[in-house]
C-alpha atoms as a PDB file:
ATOM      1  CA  UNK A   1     110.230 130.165  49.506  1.00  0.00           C
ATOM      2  CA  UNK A   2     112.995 128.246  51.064  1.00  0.00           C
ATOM      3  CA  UNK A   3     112.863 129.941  54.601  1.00  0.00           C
ATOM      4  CA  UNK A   4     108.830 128.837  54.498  1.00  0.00           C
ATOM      5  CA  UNK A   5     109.566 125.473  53.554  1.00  0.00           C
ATOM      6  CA  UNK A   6     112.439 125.030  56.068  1.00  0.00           C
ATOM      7  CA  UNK A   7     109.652 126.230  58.857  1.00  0.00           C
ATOM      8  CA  UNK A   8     107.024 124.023  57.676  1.00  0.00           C
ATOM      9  CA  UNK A   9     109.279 121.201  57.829  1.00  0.00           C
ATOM     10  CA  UNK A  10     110.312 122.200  61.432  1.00  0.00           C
ATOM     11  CA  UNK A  11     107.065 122.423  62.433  1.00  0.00           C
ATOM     12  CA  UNK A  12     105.751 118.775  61.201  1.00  0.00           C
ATOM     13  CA  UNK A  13     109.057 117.615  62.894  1.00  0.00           C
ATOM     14  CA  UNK A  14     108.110 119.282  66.299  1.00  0.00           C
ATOM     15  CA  UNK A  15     104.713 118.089  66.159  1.00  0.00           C
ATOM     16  CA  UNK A  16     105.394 114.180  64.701  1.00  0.00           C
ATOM     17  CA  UNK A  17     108.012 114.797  68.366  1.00  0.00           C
ATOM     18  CA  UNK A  18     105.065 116.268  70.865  1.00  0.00           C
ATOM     19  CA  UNK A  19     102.739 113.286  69.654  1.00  0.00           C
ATOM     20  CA  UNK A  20     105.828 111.117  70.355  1.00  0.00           C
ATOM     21  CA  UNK A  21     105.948 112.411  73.631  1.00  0.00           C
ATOM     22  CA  UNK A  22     102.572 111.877  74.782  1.00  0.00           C
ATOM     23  CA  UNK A  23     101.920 108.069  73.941  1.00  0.00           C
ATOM     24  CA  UNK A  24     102.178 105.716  76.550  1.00  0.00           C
ATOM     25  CA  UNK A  25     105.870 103.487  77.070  1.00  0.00           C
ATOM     26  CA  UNK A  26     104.164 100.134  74.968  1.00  0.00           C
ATOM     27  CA  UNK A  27     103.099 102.776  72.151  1.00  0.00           C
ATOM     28  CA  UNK A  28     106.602 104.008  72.003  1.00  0.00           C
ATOM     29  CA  UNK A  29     107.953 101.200  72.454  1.00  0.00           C
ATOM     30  CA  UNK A  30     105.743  99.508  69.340  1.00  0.00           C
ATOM     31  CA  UNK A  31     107.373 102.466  66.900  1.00  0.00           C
ATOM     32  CA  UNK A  32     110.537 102.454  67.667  1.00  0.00           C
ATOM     33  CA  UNK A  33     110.520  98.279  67.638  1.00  0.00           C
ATOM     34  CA  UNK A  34     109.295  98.657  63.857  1.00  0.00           C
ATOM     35  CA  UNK A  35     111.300 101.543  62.440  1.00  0.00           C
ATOM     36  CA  UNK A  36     114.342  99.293  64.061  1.00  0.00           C
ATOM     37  CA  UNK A  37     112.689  96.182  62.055  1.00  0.00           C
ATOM     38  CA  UNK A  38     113.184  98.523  58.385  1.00  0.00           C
ATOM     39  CA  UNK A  39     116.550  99.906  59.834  1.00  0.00           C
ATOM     40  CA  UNK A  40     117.812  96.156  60.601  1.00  0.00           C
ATOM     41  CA  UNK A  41     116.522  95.002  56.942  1.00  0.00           C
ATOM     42  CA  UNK A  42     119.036  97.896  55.590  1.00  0.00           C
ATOM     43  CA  UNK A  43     121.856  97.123  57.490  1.00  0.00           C
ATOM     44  CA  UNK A  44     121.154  93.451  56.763  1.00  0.00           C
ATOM     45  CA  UNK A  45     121.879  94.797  52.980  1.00  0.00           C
ATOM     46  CA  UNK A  46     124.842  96.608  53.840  1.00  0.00           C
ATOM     47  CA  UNK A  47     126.302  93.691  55.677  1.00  0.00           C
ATOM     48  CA  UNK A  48     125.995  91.872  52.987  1.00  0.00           C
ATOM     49  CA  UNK A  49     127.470  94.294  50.352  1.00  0.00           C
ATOM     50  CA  UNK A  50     130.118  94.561  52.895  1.00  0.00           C
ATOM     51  CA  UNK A  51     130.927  90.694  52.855  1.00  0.00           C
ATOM     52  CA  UNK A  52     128.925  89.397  55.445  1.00  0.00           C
ATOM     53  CA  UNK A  53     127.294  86.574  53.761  1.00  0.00           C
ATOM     54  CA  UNK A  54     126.601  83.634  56.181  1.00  0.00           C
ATOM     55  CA  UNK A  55     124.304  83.069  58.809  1.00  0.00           C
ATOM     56  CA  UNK A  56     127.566  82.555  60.929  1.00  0.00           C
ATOM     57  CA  UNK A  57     129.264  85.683  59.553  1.00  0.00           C
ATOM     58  CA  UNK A  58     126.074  87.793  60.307  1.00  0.00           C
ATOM     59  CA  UNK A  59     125.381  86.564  64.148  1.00  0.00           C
ATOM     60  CA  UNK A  60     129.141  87.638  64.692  1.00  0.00           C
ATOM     61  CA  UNK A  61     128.401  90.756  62.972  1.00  0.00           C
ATOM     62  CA  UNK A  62     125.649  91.445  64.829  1.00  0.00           C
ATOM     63  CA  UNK A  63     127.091  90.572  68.305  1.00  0.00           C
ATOM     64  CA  UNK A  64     129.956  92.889  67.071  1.00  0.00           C
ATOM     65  CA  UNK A  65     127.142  96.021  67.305  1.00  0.00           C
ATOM     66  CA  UNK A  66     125.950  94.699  71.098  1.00  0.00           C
ATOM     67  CA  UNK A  67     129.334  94.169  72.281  1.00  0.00           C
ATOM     68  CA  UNK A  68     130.342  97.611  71.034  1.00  0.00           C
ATOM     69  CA  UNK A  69     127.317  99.217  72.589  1.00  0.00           C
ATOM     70  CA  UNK A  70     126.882  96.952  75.970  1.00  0.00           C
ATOM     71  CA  UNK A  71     130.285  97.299  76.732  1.00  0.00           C
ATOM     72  CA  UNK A  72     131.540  94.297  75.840  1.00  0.00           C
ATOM     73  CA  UNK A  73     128.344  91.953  76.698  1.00  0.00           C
ATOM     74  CA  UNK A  74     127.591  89.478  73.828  1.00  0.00           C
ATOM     75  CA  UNK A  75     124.413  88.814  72.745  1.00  0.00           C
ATOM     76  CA  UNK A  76     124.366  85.617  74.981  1.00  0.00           C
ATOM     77  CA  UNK A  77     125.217  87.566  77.939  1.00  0.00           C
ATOM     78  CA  UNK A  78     122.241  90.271  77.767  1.00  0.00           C
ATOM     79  CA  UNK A  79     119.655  87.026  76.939  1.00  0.00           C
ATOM     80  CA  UNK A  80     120.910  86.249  80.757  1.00  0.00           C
ATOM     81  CA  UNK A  81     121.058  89.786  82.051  1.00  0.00           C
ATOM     82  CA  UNK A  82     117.975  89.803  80.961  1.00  0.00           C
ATOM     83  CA  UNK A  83     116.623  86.452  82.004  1.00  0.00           C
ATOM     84  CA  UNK A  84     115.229  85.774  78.637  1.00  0.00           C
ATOM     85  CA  UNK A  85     115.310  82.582  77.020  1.00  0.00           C
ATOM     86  CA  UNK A  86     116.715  81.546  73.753  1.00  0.00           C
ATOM     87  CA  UNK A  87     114.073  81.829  71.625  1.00  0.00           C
ATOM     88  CA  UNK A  88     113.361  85.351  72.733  1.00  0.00           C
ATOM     89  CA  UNK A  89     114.135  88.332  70.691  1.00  0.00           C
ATOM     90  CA  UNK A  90     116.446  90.846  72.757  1.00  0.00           C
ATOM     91  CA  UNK A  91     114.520  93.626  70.970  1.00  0.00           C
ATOM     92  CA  UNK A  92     111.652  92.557  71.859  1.00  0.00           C
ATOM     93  CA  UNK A  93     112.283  93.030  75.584  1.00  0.00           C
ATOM     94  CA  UNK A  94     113.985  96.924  75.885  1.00  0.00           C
ATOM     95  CA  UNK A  95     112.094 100.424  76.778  1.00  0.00           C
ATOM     96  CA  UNK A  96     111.735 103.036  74.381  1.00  0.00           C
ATOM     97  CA  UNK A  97     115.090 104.549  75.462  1.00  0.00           C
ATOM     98  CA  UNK A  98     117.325 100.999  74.810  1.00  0.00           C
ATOM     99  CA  UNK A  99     115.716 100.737  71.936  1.00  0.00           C
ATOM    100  CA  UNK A 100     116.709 104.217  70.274  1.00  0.00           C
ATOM    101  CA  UNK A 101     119.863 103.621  71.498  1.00  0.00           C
ATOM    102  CA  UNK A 102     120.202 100.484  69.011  1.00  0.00           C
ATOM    103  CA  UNK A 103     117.966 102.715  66.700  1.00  0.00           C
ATOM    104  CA  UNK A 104     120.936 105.046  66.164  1.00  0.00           C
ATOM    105  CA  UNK A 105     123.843 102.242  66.241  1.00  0.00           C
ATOM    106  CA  UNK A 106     122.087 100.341  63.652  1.00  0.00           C
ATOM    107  CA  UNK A 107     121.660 103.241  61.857  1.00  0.00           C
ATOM    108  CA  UNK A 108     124.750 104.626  61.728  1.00  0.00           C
ATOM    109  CA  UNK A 109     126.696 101.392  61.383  1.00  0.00           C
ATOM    110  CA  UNK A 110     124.139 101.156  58.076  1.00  0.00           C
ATOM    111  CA  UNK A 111     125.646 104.552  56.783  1.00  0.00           C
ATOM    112  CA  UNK A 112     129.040 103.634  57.707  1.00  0.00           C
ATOM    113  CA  UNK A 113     129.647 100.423  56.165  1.00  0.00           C
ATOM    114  CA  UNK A 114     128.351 102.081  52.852  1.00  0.00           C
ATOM    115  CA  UNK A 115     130.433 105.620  53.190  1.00  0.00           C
ATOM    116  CA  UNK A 116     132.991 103.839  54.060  1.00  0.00           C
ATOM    117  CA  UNK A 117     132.800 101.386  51.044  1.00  0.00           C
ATOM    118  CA  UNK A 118     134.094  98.391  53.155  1.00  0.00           C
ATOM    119  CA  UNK A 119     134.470  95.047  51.825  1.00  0.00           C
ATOM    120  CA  UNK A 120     134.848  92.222  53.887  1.00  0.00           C
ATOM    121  CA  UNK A 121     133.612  90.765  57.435  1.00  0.00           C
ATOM    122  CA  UNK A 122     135.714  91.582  59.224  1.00  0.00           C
ATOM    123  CA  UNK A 123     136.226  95.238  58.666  1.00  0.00           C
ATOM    124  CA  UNK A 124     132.375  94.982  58.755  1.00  0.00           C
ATOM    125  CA  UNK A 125     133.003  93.765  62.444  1.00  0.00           C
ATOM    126  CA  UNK A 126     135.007  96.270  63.286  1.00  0.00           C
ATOM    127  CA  UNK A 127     132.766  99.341  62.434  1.00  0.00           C
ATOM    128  CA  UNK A 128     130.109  97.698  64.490  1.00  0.00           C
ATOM    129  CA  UNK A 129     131.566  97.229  67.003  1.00  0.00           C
ATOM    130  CA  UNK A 130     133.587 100.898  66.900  1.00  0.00           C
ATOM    131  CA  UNK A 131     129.871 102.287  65.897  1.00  0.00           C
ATOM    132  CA  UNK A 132     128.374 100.932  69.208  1.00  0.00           C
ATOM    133  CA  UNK A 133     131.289 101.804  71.578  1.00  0.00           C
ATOM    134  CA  UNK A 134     130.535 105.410  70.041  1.00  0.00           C
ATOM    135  CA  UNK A 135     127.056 105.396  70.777  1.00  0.00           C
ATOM    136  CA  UNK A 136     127.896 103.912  74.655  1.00  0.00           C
ATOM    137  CA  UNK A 137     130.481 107.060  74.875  1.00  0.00           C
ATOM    138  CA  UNK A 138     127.761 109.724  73.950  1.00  0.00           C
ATOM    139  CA  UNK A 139     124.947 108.393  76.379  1.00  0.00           C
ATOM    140  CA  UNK A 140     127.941 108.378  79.238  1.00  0.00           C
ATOM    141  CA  UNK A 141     128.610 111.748  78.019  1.00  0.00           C
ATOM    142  CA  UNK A 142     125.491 113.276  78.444  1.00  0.00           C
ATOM    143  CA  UNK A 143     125.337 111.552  82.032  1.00  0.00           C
ATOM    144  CA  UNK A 144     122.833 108.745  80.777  1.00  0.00           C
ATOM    145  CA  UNK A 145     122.193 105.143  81.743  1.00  0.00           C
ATOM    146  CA  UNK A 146     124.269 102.374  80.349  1.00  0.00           C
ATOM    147  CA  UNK A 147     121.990 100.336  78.131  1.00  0.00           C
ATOM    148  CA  UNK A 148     122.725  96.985  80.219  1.00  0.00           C
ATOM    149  CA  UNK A 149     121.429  98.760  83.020  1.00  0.00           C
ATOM    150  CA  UNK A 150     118.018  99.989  81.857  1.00  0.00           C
ATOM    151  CA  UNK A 151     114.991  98.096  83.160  1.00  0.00           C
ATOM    152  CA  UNK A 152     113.927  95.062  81.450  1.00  0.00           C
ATOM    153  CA  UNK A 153     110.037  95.335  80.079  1.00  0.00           C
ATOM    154  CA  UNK A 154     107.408  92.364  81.815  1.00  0.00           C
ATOM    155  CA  UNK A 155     105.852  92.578  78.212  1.00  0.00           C
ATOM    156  CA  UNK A 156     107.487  91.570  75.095  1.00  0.00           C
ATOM    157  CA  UNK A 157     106.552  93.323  71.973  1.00  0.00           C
ATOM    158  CA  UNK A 158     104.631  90.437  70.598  1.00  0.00           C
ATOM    159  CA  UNK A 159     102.318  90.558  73.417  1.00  0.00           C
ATOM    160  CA  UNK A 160     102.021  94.232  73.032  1.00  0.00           C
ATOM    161  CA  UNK A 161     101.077  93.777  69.404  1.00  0.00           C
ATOM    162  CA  UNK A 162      98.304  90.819  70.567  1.00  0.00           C
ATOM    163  CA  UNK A 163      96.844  92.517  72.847  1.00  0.00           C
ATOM    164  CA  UNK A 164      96.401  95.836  70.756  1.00  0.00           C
ATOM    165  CA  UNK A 165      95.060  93.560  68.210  1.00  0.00           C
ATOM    166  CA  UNK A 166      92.799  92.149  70.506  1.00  0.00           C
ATOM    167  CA  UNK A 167      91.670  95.858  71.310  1.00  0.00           C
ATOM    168  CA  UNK A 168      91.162  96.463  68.134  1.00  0.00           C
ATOM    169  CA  UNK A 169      88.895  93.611  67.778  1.00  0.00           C
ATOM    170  CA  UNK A 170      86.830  94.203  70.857  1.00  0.00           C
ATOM    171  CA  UNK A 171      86.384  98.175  69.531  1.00  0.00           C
ATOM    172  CA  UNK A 172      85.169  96.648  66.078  1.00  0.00           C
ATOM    173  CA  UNK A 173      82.594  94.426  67.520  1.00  0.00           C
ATOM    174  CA  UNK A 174      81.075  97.472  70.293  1.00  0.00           C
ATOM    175  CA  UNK A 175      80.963 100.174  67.323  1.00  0.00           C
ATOM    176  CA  UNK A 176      81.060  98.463  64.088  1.00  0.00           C
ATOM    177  CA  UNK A 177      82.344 100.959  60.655  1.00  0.00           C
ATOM    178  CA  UNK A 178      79.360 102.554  59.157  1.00  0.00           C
ATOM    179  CA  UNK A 179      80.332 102.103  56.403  1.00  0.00           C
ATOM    180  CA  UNK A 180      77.359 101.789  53.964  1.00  0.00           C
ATOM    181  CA  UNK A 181      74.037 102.936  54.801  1.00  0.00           C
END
Protein backbone atom coordinates (compact mmCIF):
# COMPACT_ATOMS: atom_id res chain seq x y z
CA UNK A 1 0.00 0.00 0.00
CA UNK A 2 2.70 2.42 0.79
CA UNK A 3 4.99 1.66 -2.31
CA UNK A 4 1.52 2.44 -4.51
CA UNK A 5 0.88 5.50 -2.79
CA UNK A 6 4.51 6.74 -2.91
CA UNK A 7 4.17 6.10 -6.97
CA UNK A 8 0.97 7.78 -7.30
CA UNK A 9 2.27 10.68 -5.59
CA UNK A 10 5.38 10.68 -7.91
CA UNK A 11 3.44 10.52 -10.71
CA UNK A 12 0.95 13.65 -9.97
CA UNK A 13 4.31 15.40 -9.08
CA UNK A 14 5.87 14.58 -12.56
CA UNK A 15 2.87 15.49 -14.34
CA UNK A 16 1.77 18.94 -12.16
CA UNK A 17 6.09 19.43 -13.50
CA UNK A 18 5.51 18.45 -17.48
CA UNK A 19 2.37 20.88 -17.48
CA UNK A 20 4.78 23.34 -15.79
CA UNK A 21 7.03 22.92 -18.46
CA UNK A 22 4.93 23.51 -21.33
CA UNK A 23 3.16 26.94 -20.46
CA UNK A 24 4.40 29.88 -21.95
CA UNK A 25 7.17 32.40 -19.74
CA UNK A 26 3.93 35.00 -18.61
CA UNK A 27 1.98 31.68 -17.50
CA UNK A 28 4.91 30.67 -15.45
CA UNK A 29 5.67 33.58 -14.52
CA UNK A 30 1.78 34.30 -13.18
CA UNK A 31 2.25 30.93 -10.77
CA UNK A 32 5.19 31.34 -9.43
CA UNK A 33 4.32 35.36 -8.75
CA UNK A 34 1.24 33.97 -6.62
CA UNK A 35 2.58 30.96 -4.76
CA UNK A 36 5.47 33.73 -3.80
CA UNK A 37 2.37 36.13 -2.75
CA UNK A 38 1.11 32.98 0.02
CA UNK A 39 4.88 32.22 0.73
CA UNK A 40 5.57 36.11 1.50
CA UNK A 41 2.20 36.23 3.74
CA UNK A 42 3.98 33.25 5.86
CA UNK A 43 7.15 34.65 6.23
CA UNK A 44 5.44 37.97 6.96
CA UNK A 45 4.09 35.77 10.12
CA UNK A 46 7.29 34.42 10.97
CA UNK A 47 8.92 37.79 10.90
CA UNK A 48 6.75 38.86 13.10
CA UNK A 49 6.87 35.95 15.65
CA UNK A 50 10.49 36.50 15.25
CA UNK A 51 10.33 40.27 16.40
CA UNK A 52 9.99 42.05 13.38
CA UNK A 53 7.16 44.25 14.14
CA UNK A 54 7.42 47.65 12.32
CA UNK A 55 7.02 48.71 8.97
CA UNK A 56 10.72 49.95 9.40
CA UNK A 57 11.89 46.69 11.00
CA UNK A 58 10.23 44.64 8.13
CA UNK A 59 11.67 46.74 4.92
CA UNK A 60 15.17 46.07 6.62
CA UNK A 61 14.21 42.59 7.00
CA UNK A 62 13.26 42.21 3.77
CA UNK A 63 16.23 44.02 2.10
CA UNK A 64 18.25 41.65 4.43
CA UNK A 65 16.79 38.50 2.03
CA UNK A 66 17.79 40.66 -1.43
CA UNK A 67 21.04 41.67 -0.20
CA UNK A 68 21.80 38.10 0.83
CA UNK A 69 20.64 36.75 -2.48
CA UNK A 70 21.80 39.76 -5.00
CA UNK A 71 25.00 39.82 -3.57
CA UNK A 72 24.87 42.58 -1.63
CA UNK A 73 22.37 44.86 -3.87
CA UNK A 74 19.61 46.48 -1.70
CA UNK A 75 16.34 46.66 -2.70
CA UNK A 76 16.96 50.30 -3.95
CA UNK A 77 19.74 49.21 -6.03
CA UNK A 78 17.83 46.37 -8.15
CA UNK A 79 14.66 49.13 -8.57
CA UNK A 80 17.70 50.92 -10.64
CA UNK A 81 19.28 47.83 -12.12
CA UNK A 82 16.22 47.35 -13.16
CA UNK A 83 15.08 50.77 -14.25
CA UNK A 84 11.89 50.49 -12.38
CA UNK A 85 10.38 53.17 -10.57
CA UNK A 86 9.38 53.45 -7.01
CA UNK A 87 6.12 52.47 -7.02
CA UNK A 88 6.91 49.31 -8.88
CA UNK A 89 6.94 45.96 -7.30
CA UNK A 90 10.47 44.20 -7.90
CA UNK A 91 8.47 40.94 -8.14
CA UNK A 92 6.51 42.02 -10.41
CA UNK A 93 9.26 42.53 -12.99
CA UNK A 94 11.56 38.95 -12.81
CA UNK A 95 11.29 35.67 -15.22
CA UNK A 96 10.15 32.53 -14.00
CA UNK A 97 13.73 31.55 -13.03
CA UNK A 98 14.40 34.95 -10.59
CA UNK A 99 11.41 34.39 -9.30
CA UNK A 100 11.93 30.67 -7.97
CA UNK A 101 15.01 31.75 -6.89
CA UNK A 102 13.20 34.18 -4.25
CA UNK A 103 10.55 31.31 -4.19
CA UNK A 104 13.05 29.11 -2.33
CA UNK A 105 14.82 32.02 -0.17
CA UNK A 106 11.55 33.10 1.08
CA UNK A 107 10.76 29.82 1.74
CA UNK A 108 13.40 28.64 3.50
CA UNK A 109 14.09 31.80 5.48
CA UNK A 110 10.11 31.04 6.52
CA UNK A 111 11.23 27.53 7.90
CA UNK A 112 14.26 28.87 9.40
CA UNK A 113 13.20 31.62 11.48
CA UNK A 114 10.59 29.11 12.99
CA UNK A 115 13.14 25.91 13.43
CA UNK A 116 15.31 28.00 14.61
CA UNK A 117 12.91 29.61 17.22
CA UNK A 118 14.55 33.11 16.86
CA UNK A 119 13.41 36.03 18.66
CA UNK A 120 14.33 39.30 17.75
CA UNK A 121 15.12 41.52 14.48
CA UNK A 122 17.98 41.31 14.24
CA UNK A 123 18.80 37.67 14.40
CA UNK A 124 15.76 37.70 12.02
CA UNK A 125 18.15 39.84 9.74
CA UNK A 126 20.72 37.75 9.90
CA UNK A 127 19.08 34.43 8.70
CA UNK A 128 17.84 36.37 5.75
CA UNK A 129 20.35 37.54 4.77
CA UNK A 130 22.63 34.09 5.49
CA UNK A 131 19.39 32.27 3.77
CA UNK A 132 19.86 34.31 0.51
CA UNK A 133 23.71 34.25 0.31
CA UNK A 134 22.95 30.33 0.46
CA UNK A 135 20.63 30.31 -2.23
CA UNK A 136 23.24 32.77 -4.48
CA UNK A 137 26.04 29.94 -3.58
CA UNK A 138 23.90 26.97 -4.96
CA UNK A 139 22.81 28.68 -8.34
CA UNK A 140 26.83 29.60 -8.73
CA UNK A 141 27.33 26.08 -7.92
CA UNK A 142 25.42 24.52 -10.40
CA UNK A 143 27.04 27.07 -13.00
CA UNK A 144 23.77 29.31 -13.10
CA UNK A 145 23.09 32.99 -13.66
CA UNK A 146 23.37 35.45 -10.87
CA UNK A 147 19.87 36.72 -10.21
CA UNK A 148 20.99 40.53 -10.84
CA UNK A 149 21.95 39.43 -14.09
CA UNK A 150 18.83 37.74 -15.47
CA UNK A 151 16.81 39.70 -18.02
CA UNK A 152 14.37 42.14 -16.86
CA UNK A 153 10.56 41.29 -18.21
CA UNK A 154 8.89 44.43 -20.69
CA UNK A 155 5.62 43.22 -18.88
CA UNK A 156 4.90 43.52 -15.30
CA UNK A 157 2.70 40.99 -13.73
CA UNK A 158 -0.19 43.31 -13.37
CA UNK A 159 -0.36 43.75 -16.99
CA UNK A 160 -0.08 40.09 -17.47
CA UNK A 161 -3.02 39.56 -15.16
CA UNK A 162 -5.13 42.53 -17.27
CA UNK A 163 -4.62 41.37 -20.21
CA UNK A 164 -5.51 37.61 -19.39
CA UNK A 165 -8.51 39.09 -17.87
CA UNK A 166 -9.24 40.89 -20.80
CA UNK A 167 -8.92 37.43 -22.71
CA UNK A 168 -11.04 36.02 -20.66
CA UNK A 169 -13.61 38.55 -21.31
CA UNK A 170 -13.34 38.62 -25.05
CA UNK A 171 -13.66 34.42 -24.93
CA UNK A 172 -16.93 34.95 -22.75
CA UNK A 173 -18.57 37.30 -25.09
CA UNK A 174 -17.55 34.96 -28.65
CA UNK A 175 -18.82 31.60 -26.85
CA UNK A 176 -20.96 32.45 -24.01
CA UNK A 177 -21.43 29.26 -20.97
CA UNK A 178 -24.34 27.15 -21.89
CA UNK A 179 -25.26 26.96 -19.08
CA UNK A 180 -29.08 26.47 -18.96
CA UNK A 181 -30.99 25.36 -21.82
Amino acid sequence: MLGQTYFAIQTYRQEIADRFNQLDEDSRRLIVRGDIKKWNQMLAEAARDAGVISSEEFAIFQNAGYMGLYGGLSVDDIHKRKGLTVRDKILDFMGSTELIANLFRISQTEEKLKRDAVENSSDANAVHHAVGREVRAAIKRVGGTMPENLSTPEKSIARIEKEQVAKLKRRAKEKPLMLDE
